[in-house]
Structures are given as C-alpha cells and as structure tokens.
N, C-alpha and C. Protein backbone atom coordinates (compact mmCIF):
# COMPACT_ATOMS: atom_id res chain seq x y z
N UNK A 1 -8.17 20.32 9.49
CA UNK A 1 -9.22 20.12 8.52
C UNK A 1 -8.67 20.21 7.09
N UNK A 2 -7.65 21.19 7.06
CA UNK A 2 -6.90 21.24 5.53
C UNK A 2 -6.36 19.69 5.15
N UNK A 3 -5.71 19.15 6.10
CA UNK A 3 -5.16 18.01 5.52
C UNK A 3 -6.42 17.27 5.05
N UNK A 4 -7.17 16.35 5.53
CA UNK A 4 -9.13 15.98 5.27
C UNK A 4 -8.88 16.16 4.08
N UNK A 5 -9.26 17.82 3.36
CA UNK A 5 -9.55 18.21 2.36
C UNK A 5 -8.62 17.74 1.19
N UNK A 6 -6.93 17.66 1.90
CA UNK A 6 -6.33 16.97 0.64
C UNK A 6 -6.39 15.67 0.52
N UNK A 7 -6.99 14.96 1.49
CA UNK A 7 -7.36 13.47 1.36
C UNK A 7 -8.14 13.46 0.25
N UNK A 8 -9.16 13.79 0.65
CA UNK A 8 -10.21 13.86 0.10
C UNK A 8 -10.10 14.06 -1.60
N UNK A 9 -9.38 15.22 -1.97
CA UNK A 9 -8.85 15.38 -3.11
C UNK A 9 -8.05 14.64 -3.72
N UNK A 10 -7.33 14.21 -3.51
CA UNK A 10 -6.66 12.77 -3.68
C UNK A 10 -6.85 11.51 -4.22
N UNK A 11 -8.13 11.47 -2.91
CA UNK A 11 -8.77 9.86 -3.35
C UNK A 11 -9.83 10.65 -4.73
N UNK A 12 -10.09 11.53 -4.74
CA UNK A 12 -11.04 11.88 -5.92
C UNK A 12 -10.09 11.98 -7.63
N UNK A 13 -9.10 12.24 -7.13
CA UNK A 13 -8.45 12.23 -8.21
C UNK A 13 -7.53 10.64 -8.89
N UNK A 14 -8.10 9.74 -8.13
CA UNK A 14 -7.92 8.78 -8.41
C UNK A 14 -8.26 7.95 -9.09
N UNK A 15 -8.20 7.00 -10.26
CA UNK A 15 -9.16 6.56 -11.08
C UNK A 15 -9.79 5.06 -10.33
N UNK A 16 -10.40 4.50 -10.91
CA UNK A 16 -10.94 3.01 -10.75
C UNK A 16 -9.61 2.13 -9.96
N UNK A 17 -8.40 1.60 -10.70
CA UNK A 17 -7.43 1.01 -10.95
C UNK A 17 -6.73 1.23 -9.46
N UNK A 18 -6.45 2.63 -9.33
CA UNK A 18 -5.76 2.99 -8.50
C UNK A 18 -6.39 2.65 -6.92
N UNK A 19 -7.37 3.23 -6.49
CA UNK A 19 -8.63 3.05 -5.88
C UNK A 19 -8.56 1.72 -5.27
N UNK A 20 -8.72 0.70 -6.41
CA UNK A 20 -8.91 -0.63 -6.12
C UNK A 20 -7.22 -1.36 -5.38
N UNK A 21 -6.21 -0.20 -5.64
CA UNK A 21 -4.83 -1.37 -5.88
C UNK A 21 -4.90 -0.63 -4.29
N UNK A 22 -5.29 0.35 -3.57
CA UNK A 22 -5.19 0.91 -2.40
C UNK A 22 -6.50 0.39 -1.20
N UNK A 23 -6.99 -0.44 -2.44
CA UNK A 23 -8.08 -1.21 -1.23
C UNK A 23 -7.12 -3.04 -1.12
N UNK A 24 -6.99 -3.07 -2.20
CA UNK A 24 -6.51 -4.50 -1.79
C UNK A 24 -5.13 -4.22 -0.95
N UNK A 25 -4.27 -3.28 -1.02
CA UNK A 25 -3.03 -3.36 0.07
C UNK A 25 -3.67 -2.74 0.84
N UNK A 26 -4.41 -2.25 1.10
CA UNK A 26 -4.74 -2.07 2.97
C UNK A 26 -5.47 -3.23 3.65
N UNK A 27 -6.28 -3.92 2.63
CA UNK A 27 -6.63 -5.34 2.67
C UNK A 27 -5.79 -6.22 3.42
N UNK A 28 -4.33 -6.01 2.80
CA UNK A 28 -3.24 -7.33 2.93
C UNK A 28 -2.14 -6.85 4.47
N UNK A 29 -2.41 -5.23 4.79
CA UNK A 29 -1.97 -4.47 5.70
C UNK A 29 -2.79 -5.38 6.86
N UNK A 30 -4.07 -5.47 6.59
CA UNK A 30 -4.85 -5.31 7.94
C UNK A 30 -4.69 -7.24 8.22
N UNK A 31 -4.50 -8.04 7.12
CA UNK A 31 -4.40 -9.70 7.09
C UNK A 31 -2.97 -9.74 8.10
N UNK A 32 -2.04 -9.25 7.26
CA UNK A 32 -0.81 -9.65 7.82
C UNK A 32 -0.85 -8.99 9.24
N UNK A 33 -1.31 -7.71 9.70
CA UNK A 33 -1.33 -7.38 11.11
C UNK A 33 -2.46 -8.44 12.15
N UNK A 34 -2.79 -8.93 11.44
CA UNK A 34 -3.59 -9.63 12.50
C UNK A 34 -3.51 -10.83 12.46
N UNK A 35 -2.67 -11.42 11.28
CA UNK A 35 -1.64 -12.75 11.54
C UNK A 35 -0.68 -12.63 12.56
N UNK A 36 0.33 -11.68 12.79
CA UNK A 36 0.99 -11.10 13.85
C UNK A 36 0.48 -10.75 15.33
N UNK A 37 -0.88 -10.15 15.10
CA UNK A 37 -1.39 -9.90 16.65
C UNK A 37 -1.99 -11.65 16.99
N UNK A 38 -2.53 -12.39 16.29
CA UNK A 38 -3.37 -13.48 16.50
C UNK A 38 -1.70 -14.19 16.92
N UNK A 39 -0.88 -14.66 16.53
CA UNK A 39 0.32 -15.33 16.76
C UNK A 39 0.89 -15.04 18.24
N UNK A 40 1.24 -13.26 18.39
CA UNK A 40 1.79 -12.70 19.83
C UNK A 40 0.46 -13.27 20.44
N UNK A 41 -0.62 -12.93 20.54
CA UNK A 41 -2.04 -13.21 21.91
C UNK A 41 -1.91 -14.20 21.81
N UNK A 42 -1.47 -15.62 20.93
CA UNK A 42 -1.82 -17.23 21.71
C UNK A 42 -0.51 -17.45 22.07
N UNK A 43 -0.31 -16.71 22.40
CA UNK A 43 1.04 -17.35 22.87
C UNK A 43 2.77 -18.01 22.04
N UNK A 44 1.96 -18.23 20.78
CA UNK A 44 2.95 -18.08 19.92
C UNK A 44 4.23 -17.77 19.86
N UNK A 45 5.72 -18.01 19.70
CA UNK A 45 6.19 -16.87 18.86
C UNK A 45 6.18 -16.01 18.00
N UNK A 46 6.89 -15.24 17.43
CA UNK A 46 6.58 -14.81 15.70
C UNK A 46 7.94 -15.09 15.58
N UNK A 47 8.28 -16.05 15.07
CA UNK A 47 9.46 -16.70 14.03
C UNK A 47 10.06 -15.26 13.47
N UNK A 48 11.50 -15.45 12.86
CA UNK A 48 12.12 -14.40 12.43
C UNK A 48 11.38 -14.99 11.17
N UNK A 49 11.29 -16.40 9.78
CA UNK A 49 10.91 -16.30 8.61
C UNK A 49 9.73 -15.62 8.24
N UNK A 50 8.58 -15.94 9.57
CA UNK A 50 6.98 -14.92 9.12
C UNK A 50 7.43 -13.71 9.32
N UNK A 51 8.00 -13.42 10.29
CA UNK A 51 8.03 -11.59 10.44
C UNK A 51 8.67 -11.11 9.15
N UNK A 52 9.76 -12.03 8.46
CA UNK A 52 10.16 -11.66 7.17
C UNK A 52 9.73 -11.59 6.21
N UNK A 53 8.22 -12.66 6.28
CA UNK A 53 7.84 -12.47 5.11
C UNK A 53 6.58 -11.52 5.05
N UNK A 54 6.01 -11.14 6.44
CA UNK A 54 5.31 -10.07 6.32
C UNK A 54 6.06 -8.91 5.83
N UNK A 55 6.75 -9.19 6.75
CA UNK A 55 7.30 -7.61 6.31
C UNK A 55 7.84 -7.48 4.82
N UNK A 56 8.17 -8.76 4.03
CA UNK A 56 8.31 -8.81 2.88
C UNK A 56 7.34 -7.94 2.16
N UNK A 57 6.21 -8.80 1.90
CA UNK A 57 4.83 -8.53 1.46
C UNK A 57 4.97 -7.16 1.55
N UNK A 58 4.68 -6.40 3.09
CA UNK A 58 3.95 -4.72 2.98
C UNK A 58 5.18 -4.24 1.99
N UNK A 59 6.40 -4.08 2.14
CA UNK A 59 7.18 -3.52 1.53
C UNK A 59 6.78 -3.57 -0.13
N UNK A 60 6.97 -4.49 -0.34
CA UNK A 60 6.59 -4.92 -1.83
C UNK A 60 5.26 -4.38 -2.33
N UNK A 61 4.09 -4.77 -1.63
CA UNK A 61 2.86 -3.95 -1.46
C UNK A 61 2.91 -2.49 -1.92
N UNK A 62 3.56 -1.95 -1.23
CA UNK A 62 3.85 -0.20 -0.98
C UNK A 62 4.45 0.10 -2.14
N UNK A 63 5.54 -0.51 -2.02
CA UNK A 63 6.42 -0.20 -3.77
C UNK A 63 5.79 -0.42 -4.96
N UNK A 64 4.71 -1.31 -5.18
CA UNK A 64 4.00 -1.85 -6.23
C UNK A 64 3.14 -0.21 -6.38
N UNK A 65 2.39 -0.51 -5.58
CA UNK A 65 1.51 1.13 -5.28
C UNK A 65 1.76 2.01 -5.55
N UNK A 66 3.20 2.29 -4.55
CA UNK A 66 3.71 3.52 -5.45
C UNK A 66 4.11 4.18 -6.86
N UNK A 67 5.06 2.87 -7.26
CA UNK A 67 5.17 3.60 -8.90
C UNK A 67 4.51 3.51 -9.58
N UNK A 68 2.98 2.36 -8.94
CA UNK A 68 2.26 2.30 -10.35
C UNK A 68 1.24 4.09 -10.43
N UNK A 69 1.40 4.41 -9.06
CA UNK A 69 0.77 5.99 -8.86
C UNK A 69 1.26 6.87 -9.81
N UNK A 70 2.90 6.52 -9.46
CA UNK A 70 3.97 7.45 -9.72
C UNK A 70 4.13 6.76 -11.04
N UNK A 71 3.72 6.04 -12.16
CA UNK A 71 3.72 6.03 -13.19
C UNK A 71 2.72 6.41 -13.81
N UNK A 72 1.25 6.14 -13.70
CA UNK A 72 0.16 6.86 -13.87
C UNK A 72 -0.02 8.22 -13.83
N UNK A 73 0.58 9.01 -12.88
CA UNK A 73 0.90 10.32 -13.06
C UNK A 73 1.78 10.88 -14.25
N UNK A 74 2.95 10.23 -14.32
CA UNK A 74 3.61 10.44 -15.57
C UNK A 74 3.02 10.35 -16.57
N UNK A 75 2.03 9.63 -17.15
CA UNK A 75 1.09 9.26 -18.36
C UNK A 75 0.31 10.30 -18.46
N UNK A 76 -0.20 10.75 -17.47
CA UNK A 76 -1.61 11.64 -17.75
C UNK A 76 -0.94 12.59 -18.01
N UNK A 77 0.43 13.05 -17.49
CA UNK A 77 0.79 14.74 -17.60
C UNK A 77 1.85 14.47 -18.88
N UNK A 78 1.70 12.69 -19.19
CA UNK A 78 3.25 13.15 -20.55
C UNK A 78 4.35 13.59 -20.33
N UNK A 79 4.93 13.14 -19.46
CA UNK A 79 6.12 13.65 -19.03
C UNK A 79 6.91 13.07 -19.49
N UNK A 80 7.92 12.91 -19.82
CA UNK A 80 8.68 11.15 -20.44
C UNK A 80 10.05 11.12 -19.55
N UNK A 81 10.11 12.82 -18.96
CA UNK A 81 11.26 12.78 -18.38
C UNK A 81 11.53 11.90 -16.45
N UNK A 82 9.84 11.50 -15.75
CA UNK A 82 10.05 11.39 -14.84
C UNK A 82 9.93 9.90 -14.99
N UNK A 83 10.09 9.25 -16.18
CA UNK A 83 10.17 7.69 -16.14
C UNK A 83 12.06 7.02 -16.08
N UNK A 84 12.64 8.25 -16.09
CA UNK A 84 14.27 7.84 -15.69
C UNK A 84 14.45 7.60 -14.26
C-alpha cells in the first residue's frame, strides 16, 4: 500500500505538461504493443526494421520523459549543478 501512496504522490506532484507528456507515451506504449501483438496473431512476421523502429520510438519516448522530468525538477529546486 506504501508504494500506491508514492504513486499517488507523484502523479500529484506533477504539473499539467508533465501529466500530459506521460499520457501521450503510454499512449504510443500501448499503439506500438498492439502493432506487434496484431502482426504476431495474423500470422505475420515482425520484420527486424518494425521491431527496430518500435523499439526505436519507446526508447526515445522514455528518454524524452525522462529529462524533461529530470529537467523540470532542476528548475523548480534551482539547482544549476544537476544540469551537467
């Protein structure tokens, strides 16, 4: 239940911006996984270039997310030292 609670705290401490950039990549999480499951169930292959470029995307996704978190945090607390 403790963990919950730091969810919870988390997403509350989040502004508008942030919020929104963690709805559209789970958005693009749940597209590209079900480009992948829809491809394996018809029978499909999954090509090595799509699996690359999914997997492109989440990566990039995640990293975008992250520093813009992990830069936003730096701003609010003024830090200047954790932008090296």
């Amino acid at each position: 239940m403790a963990n919950f609670r730091n969810i919870l705290k988390f997403r509350a401490s989040l502004g508008p911006v942030e919020q929104a950039q963690i709805v559209a990549s789970t958005a693009v999480v749940v597209t590209l996984v079900t480009i992948v499951v829809v491809r394996l169930t018809s029978g499909h292959t999954l090509e090595l270039l799509l699996f690359g470029s999914v997997l492109t995307v989440g990566v990039f996704g995640f990293i975008i997310v992250f520093f813009t978190l992990k830069l936003d945090a730096c701003l609010k607390n003024k830090n200047k030292n954790c932008l090296h």
